[in-house]
PDB file of N, CA and C in Angstrom:
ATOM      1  N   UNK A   1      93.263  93.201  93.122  1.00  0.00           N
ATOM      2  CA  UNK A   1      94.353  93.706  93.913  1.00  0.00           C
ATOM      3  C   UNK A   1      94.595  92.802  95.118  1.00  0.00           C
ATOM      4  N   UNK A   2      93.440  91.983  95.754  1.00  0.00           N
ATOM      5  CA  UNK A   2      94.169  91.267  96.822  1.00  0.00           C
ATOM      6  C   UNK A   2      94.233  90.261  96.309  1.00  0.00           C
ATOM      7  N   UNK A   3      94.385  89.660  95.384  1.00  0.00           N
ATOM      8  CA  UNK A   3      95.685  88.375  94.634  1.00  0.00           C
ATOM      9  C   UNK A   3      96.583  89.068  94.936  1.00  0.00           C
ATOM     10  N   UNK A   4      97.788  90.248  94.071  1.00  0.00           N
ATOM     11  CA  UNK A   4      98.450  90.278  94.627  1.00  0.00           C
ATOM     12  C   UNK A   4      99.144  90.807  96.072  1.00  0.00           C
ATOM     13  N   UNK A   5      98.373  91.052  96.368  1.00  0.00           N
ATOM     14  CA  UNK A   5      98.571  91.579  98.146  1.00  0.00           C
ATOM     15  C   UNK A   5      98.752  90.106  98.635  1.00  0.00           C
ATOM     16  N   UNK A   6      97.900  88.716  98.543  1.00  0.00           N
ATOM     17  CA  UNK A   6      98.028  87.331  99.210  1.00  0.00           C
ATOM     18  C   UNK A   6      99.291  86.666  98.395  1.00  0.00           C
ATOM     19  N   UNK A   7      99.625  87.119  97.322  1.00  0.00           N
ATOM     20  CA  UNK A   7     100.820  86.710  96.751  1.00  0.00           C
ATOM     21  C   UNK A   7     102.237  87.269  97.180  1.00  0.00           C
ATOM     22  N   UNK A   8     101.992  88.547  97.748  1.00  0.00           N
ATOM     23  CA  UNK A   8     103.159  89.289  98.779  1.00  0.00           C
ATOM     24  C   UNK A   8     103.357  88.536 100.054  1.00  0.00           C
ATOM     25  N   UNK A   9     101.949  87.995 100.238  1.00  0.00           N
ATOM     26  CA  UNK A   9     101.486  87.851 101.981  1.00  0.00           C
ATOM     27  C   UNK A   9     102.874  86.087 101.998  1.00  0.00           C
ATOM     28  N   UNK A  10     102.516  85.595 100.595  1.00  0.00           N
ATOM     29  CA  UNK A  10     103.272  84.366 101.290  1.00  0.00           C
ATOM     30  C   UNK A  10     104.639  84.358 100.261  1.00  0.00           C
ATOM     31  N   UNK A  11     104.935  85.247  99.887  1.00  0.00           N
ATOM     32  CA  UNK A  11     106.502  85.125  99.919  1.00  0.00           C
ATOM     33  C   UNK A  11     107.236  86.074 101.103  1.00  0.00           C
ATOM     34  N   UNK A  12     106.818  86.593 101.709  1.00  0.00           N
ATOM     35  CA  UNK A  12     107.092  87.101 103.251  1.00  0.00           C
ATOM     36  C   UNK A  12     107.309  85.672 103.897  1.00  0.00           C
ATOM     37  N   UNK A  13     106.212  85.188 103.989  1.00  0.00           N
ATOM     38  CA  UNK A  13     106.417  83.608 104.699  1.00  0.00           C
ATOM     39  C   UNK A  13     107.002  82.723 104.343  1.00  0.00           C
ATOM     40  N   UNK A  14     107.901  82.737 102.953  1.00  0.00           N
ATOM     41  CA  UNK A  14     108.456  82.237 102.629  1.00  0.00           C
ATOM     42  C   UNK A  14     108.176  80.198 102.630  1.00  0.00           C
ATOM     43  N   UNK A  15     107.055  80.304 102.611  1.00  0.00           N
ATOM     44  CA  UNK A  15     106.562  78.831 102.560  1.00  0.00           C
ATOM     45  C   UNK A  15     104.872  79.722 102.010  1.00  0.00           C
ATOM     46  N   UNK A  16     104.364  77.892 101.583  1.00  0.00           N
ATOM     47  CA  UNK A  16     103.018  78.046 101.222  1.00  0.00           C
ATOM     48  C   UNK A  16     103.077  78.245  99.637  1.00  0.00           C
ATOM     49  N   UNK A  17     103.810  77.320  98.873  1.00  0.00           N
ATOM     50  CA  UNK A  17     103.649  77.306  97.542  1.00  0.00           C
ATOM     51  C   UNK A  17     102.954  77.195  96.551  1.00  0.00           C
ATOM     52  N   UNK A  18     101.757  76.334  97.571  1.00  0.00           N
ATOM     53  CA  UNK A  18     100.169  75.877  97.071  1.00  0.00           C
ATOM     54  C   UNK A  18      99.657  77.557  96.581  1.00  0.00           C
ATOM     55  N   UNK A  19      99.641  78.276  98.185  1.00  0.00           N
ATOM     56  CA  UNK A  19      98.571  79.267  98.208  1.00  0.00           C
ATOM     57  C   UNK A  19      98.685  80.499  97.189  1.00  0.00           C
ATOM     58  N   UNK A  20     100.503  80.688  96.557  1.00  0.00           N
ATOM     59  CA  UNK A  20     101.302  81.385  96.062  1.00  0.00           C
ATOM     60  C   UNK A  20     101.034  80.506  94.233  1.00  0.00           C
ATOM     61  N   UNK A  21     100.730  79.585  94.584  1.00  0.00           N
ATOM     62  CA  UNK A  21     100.736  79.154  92.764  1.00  0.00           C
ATOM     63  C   UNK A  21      99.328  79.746  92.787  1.00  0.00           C
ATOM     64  N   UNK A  22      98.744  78.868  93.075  1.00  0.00           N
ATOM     65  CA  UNK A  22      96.867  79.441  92.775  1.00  0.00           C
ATOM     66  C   UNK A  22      96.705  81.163  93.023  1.00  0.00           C
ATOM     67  N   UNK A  23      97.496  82.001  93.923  1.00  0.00           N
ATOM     68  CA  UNK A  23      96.977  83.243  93.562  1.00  0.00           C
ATOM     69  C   UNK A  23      97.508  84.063  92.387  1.00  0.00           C
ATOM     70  N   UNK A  24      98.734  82.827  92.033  1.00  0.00           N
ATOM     71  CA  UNK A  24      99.757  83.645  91.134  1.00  0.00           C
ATOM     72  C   UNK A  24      98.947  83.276  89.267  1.00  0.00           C
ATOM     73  N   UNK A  25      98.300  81.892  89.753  1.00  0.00           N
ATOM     74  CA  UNK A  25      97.004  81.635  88.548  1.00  0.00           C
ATOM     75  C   UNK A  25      96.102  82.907  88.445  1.00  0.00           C
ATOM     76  N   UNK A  26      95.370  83.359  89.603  1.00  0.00           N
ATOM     77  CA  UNK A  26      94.650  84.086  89.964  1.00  0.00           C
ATOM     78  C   UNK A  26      94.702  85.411  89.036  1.00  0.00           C
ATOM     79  N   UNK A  27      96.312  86.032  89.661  1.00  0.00           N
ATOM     80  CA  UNK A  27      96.379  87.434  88.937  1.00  0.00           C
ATOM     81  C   UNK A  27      96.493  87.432  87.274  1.00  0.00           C
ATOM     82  N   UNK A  28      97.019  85.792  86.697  1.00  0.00           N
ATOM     83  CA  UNK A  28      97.341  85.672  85.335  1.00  0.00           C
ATOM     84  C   UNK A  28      96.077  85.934  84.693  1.00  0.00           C
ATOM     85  N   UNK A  29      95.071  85.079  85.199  1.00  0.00           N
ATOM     86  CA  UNK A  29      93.962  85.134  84.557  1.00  0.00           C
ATOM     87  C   UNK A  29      93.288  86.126  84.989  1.00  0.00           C
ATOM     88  N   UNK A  30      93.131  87.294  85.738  1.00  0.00           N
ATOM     89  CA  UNK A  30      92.698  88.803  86.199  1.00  0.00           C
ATOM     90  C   UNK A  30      93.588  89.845  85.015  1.00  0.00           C
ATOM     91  N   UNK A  31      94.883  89.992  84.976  1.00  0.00           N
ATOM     92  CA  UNK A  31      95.235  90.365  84.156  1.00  0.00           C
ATOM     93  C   UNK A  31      94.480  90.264  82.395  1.00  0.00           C
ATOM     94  N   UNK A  32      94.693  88.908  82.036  1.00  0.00           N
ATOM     95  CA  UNK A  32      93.907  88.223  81.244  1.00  0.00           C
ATOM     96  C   UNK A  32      92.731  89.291  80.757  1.00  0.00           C
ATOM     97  N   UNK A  33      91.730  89.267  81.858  1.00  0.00           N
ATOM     98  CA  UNK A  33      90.694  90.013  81.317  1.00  0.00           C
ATOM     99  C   UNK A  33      90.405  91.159  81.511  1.00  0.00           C
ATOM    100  N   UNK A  34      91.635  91.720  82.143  1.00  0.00           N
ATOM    101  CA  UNK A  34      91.618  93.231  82.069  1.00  0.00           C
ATOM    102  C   UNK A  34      92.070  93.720  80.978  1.00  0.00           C
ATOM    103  N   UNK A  35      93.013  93.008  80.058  1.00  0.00           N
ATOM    104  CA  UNK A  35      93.709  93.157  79.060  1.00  0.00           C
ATOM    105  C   UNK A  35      92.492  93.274  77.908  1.00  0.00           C
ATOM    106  N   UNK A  36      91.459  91.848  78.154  1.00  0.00           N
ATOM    107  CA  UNK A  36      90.574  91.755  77.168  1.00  0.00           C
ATOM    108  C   UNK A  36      89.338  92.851  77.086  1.00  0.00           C
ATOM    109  N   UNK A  37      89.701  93.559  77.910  1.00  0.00           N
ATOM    110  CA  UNK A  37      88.608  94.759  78.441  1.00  0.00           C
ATOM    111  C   UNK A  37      89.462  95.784  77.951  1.00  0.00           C
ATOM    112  N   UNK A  38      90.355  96.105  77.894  1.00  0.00           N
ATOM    113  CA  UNK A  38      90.986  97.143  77.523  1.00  0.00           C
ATOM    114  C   UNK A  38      91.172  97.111  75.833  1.00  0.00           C
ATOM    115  N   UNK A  39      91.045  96.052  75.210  1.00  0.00           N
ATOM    116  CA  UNK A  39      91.222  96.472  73.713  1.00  0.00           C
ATOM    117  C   UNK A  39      89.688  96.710  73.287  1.00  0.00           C
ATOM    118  N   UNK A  40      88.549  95.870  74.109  1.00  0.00           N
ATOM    119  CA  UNK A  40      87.360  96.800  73.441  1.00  0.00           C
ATOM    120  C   UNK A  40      86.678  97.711  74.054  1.00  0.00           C
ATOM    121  N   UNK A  41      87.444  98.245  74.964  1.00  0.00           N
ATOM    122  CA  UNK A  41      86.720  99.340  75.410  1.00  0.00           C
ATOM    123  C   UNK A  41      86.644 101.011  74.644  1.00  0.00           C
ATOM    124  N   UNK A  42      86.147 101.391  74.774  1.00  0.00           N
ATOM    125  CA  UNK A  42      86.082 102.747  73.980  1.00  0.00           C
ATOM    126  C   UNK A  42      87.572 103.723  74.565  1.00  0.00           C
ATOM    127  N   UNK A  43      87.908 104.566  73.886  1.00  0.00           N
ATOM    128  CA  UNK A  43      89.004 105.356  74.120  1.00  0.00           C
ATOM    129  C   UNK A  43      88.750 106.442  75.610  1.00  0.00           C
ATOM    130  N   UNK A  44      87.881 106.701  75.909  1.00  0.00           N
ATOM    131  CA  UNK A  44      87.525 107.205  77.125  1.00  0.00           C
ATOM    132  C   UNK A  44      87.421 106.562  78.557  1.00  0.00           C
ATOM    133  N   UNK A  45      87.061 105.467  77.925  1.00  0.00           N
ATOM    134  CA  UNK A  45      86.922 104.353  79.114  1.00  0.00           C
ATOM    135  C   UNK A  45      88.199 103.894  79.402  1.00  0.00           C
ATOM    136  N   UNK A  46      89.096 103.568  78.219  1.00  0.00           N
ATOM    137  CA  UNK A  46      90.791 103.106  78.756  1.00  0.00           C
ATOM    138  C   UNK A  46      91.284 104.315  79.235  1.00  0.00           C
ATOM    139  N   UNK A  47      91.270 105.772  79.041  1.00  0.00           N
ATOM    140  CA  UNK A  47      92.395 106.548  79.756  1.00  0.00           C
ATOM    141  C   UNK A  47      91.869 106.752  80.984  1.00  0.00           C
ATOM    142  N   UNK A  48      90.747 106.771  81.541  1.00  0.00           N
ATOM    143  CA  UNK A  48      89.687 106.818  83.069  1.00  0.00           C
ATOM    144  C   UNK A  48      90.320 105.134  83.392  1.00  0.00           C
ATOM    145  N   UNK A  49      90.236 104.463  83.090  1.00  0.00           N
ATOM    146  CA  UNK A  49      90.536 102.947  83.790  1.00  0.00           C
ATOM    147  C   UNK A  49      92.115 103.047  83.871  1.00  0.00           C
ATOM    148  N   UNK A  50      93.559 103.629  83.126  1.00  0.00           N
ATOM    149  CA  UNK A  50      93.993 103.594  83.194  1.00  0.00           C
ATOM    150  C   UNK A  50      94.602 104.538  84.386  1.00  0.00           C
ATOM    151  N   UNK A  51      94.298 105.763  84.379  1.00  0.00           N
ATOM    152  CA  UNK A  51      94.154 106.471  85.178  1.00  0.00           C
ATOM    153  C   UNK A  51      93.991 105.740  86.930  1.00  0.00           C
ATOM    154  N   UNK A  52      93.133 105.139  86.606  1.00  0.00           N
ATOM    155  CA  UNK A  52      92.431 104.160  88.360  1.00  0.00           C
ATOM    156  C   UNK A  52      93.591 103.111  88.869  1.00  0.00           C
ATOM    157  N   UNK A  53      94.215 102.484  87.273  1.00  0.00           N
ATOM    158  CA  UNK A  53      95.122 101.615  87.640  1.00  0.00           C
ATOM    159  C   UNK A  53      96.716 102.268  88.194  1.00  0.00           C
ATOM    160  N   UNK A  54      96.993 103.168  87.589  1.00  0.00           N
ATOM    161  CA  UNK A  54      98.081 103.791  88.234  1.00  0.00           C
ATOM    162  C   UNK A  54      98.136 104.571  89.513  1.00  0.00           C
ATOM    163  N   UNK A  55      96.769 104.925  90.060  1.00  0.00           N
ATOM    164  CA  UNK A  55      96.723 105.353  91.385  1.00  0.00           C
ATOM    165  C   UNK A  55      96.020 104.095  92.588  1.00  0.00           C
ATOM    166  N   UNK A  56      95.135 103.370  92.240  1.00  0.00           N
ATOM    167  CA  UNK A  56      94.561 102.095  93.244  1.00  0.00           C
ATOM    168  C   UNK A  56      95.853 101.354  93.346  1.00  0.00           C
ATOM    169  N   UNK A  57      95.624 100.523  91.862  1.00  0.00           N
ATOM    170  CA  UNK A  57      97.064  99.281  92.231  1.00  0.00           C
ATOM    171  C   UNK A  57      98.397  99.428  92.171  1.00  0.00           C
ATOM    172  N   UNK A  58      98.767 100.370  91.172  1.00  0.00           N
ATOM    173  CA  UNK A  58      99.908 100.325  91.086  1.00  0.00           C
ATOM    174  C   UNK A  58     100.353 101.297  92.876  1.00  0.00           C
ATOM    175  N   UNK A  59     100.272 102.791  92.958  1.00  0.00           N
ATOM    176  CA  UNK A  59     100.480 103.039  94.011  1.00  0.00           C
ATOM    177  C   UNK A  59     100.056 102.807  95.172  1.00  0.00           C
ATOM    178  N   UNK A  60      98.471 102.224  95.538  1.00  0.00           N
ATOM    179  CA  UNK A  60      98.438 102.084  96.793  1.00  0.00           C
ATOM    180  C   UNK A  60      99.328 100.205  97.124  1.00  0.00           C
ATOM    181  N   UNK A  61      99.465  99.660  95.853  1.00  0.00           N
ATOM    182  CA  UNK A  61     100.301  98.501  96.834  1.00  0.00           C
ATOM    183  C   UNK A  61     101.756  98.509  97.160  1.00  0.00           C
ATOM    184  N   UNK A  62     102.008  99.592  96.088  1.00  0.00           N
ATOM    185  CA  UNK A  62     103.439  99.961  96.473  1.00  0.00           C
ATOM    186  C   UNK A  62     103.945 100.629  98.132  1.00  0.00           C
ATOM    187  N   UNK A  63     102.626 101.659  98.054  1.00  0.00           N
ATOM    188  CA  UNK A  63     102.462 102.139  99.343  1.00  0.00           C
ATOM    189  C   UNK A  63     102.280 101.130 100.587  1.00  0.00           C
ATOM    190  N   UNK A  64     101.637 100.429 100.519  1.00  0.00           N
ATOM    191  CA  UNK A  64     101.445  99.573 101.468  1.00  0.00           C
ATOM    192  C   UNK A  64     102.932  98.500 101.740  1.00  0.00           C
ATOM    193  N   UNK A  65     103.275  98.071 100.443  1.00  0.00           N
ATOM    194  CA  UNK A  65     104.199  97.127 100.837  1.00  0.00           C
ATOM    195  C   UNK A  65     105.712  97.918 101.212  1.00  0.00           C
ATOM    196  N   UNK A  66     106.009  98.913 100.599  1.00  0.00           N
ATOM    197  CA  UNK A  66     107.228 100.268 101.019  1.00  0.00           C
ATOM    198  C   UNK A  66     107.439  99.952 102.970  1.00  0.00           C
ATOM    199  N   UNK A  67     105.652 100.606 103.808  1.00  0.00           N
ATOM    200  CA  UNK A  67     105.472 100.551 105.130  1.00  0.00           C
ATOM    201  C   UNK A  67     105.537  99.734 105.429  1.00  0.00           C
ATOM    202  N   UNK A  68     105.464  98.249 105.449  1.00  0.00           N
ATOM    203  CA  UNK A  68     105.815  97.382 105.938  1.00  0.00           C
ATOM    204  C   UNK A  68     106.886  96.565 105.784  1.00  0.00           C
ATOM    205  N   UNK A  69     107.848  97.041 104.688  1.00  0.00           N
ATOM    206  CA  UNK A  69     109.020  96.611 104.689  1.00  0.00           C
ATOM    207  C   UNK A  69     110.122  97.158 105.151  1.00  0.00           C
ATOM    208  N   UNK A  70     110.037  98.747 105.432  1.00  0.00           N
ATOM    209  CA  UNK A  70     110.511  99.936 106.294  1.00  0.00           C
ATOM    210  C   UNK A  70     110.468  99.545 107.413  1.00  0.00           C
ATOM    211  N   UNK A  71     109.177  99.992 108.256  1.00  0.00           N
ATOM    212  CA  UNK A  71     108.516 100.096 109.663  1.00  0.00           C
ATOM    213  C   UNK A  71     108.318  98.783 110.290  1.00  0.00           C
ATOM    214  N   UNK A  72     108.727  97.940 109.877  1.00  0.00           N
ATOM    215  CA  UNK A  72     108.576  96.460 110.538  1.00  0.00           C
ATOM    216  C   UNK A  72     109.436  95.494 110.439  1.00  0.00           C
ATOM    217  N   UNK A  73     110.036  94.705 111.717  1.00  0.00           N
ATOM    218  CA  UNK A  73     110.810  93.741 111.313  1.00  0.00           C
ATOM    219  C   UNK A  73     110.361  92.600 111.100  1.00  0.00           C
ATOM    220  N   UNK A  74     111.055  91.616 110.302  1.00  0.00           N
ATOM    221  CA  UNK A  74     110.218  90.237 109.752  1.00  0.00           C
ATOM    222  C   UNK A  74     109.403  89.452 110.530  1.00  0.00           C
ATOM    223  N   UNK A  75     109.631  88.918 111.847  1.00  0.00           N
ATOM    224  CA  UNK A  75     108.575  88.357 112.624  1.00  0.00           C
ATOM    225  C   UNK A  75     107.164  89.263 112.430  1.00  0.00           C
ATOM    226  N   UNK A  76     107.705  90.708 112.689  1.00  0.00           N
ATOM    227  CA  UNK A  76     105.850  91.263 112.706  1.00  0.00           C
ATOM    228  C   UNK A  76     105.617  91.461 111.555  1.00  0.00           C
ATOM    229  N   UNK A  77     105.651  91.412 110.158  1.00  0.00           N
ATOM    230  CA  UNK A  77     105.836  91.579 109.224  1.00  0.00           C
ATOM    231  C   UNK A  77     104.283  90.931 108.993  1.00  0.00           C
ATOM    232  N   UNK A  78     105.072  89.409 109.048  1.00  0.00           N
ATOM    233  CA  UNK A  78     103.925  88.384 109.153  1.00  0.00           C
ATOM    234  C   UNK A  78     102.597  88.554 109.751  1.00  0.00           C
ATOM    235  N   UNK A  79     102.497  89.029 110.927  1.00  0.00           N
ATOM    236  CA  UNK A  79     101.450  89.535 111.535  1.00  0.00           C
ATOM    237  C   UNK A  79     100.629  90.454 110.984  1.00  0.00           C
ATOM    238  N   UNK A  80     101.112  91.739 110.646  1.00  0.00           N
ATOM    239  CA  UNK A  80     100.864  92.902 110.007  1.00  0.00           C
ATOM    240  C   UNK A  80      99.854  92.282 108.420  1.00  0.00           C
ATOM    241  N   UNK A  81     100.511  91.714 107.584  1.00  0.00           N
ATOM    242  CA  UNK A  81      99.795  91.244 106.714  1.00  0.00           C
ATOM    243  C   UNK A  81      98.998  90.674 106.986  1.00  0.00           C
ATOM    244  N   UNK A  82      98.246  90.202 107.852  1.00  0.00           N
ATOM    245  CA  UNK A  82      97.511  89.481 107.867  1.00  0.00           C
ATOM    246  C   UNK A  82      97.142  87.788 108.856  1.00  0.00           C
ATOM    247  N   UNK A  83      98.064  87.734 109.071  1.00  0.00           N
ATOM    248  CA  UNK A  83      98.458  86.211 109.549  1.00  0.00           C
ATOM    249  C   UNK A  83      98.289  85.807 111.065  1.00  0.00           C
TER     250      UNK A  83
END
Protein backbone atom coordinates (compact mmCIF):
# COMPACT_ATOMS: atom_id res chain seq x y z
CA UNK A 1 0.00 0.00 0.00
CA UNK A 2 2.72 2.63 0.35
CA UNK A 3 3.85 2.12 -3.38
CA UNK A 4 0.83 3.38 -4.12
CA UNK A 5 0.43 6.12 -1.59
CA UNK A 6 4.44 7.32 -2.99
CA UNK A 7 2.97 6.96 -6.44
CA UNK A 8 0.04 9.54 -5.45
CA UNK A 9 2.78 11.43 -3.44
CA UNK A 10 4.57 12.38 -6.86
CA UNK A 11 1.97 12.95 -9.26
CA UNK A 12 0.72 15.71 -6.76
CA UNK A 13 4.26 17.03 -7.46
CA UNK A 14 3.89 16.68 -10.63
CA UNK A 15 7.68 16.07 -11.31
CA UNK A 16 9.91 13.12 -10.18
CA UNK A 17 9.41 10.57 -12.97
CA UNK A 18 12.32 8.46 -11.76
CA UNK A 19 10.60 7.99 -8.27
CA UNK A 20 6.97 7.45 -10.03
CA UNK A 21 8.42 4.77 -12.66
CA UNK A 22 10.21 2.58 -10.01
CA UNK A 23 7.18 2.72 -7.58
CA UNK A 24 4.88 2.23 -10.46
CA UNK A 25 7.44 -1.12 -11.17
CA UNK A 26 6.95 -1.64 -7.56
CA UNK A 27 3.07 -2.01 -7.40
CA UNK A 28 3.26 -4.15 -10.92
CA UNK A 29 5.32 -6.59 -9.46
CA UNK A 30 3.30 -6.50 -5.76
CA UNK A 31 0.25 -6.98 -7.64
CA UNK A 32 2.10 -9.78 -9.52
CA UNK A 33 2.33 -11.78 -6.44
CA UNK A 34 -0.66 -11.13 -4.87
CA UNK A 35 -2.32 -12.40 -7.88
CA UNK A 36 0.08 -15.49 -7.65
CA UNK A 37 -1.10 -15.99 -4.06
CA UNK A 38 -4.51 -15.77 -4.78
CA UNK A 39 -4.88 -18.65 -7.35
CA UNK A 40 -3.18 -21.07 -4.83
CA UNK A 41 -4.52 -20.20 -1.98
CA UNK A 42 -7.30 -22.23 -0.48
CA UNK A 43 -10.96 -20.86 -0.86
CA UNK A 44 -11.08 -19.51 2.72
CA UNK A 45 -7.99 -17.80 2.62
CA UNK A 46 -9.07 -15.75 -0.74
CA UNK A 47 -12.54 -14.55 0.64
CA UNK A 48 -10.64 -13.39 4.31
CA UNK A 49 -7.74 -11.76 2.05
CA UNK A 50 -10.22 -10.41 -0.14
CA UNK A 51 -12.26 -9.13 2.39
CA UNK A 52 -8.78 -7.15 3.95
CA UNK A 53 -8.24 -5.86 0.44
CA UNK A 54 -11.47 -4.04 0.05
CA UNK A 55 -11.38 -2.46 3.47
CA UNK A 56 -7.17 -1.67 4.08
CA UNK A 57 -6.38 -0.68 0.39
CA UNK A 58 -8.97 -0.18 -1.48
CA UNK A 59 -10.90 2.12 1.21
CA UNK A 60 -8.45 3.40 3.49
CA UNK A 61 -6.46 5.00 0.36
CA UNK A 62 -9.39 6.24 -1.05
CA UNK A 63 -10.07 7.72 2.31
CA UNK A 64 -6.98 9.26 2.71
CA UNK A 65 -6.54 10.65 -0.74
CA UNK A 66 -10.68 12.02 -0.87
CA UNK A 67 -9.13 14.36 2.62
CA UNK A 68 -6.53 15.67 1.11
CA UNK A 69 -7.83 16.56 -2.04
CA UNK A 70 -11.02 18.21 -0.32
CA UNK A 71 -9.40 19.82 2.86
CA UNK A 72 -6.25 21.11 1.31
CA UNK A 73 -5.01 23.39 -1.19
CA UNK A 74 -2.14 22.30 -3.56
CA UNK A 75 0.88 24.01 -1.99
CA UNK A 76 -0.08 22.12 1.39
CA UNK A 77 -1.06 19.22 -0.30
CA UNK A 78 2.56 18.57 -0.85
CA UNK A 79 3.41 18.96 2.65
CA UNK A 80 0.62 16.89 4.04
CA UNK A 81 1.86 13.85 2.05
CA UNK A 82 4.76 13.78 3.18
CA UNK A 83 7.31 16.16 1.69
Amino acid sequence: MTVYADVTDEELKRRGLLIMTVNGIGAVLQANYVTLYLIYAPKEKRIKYFKLVAILDVGCLALVILVVLLAFQQNFRIAIVGL
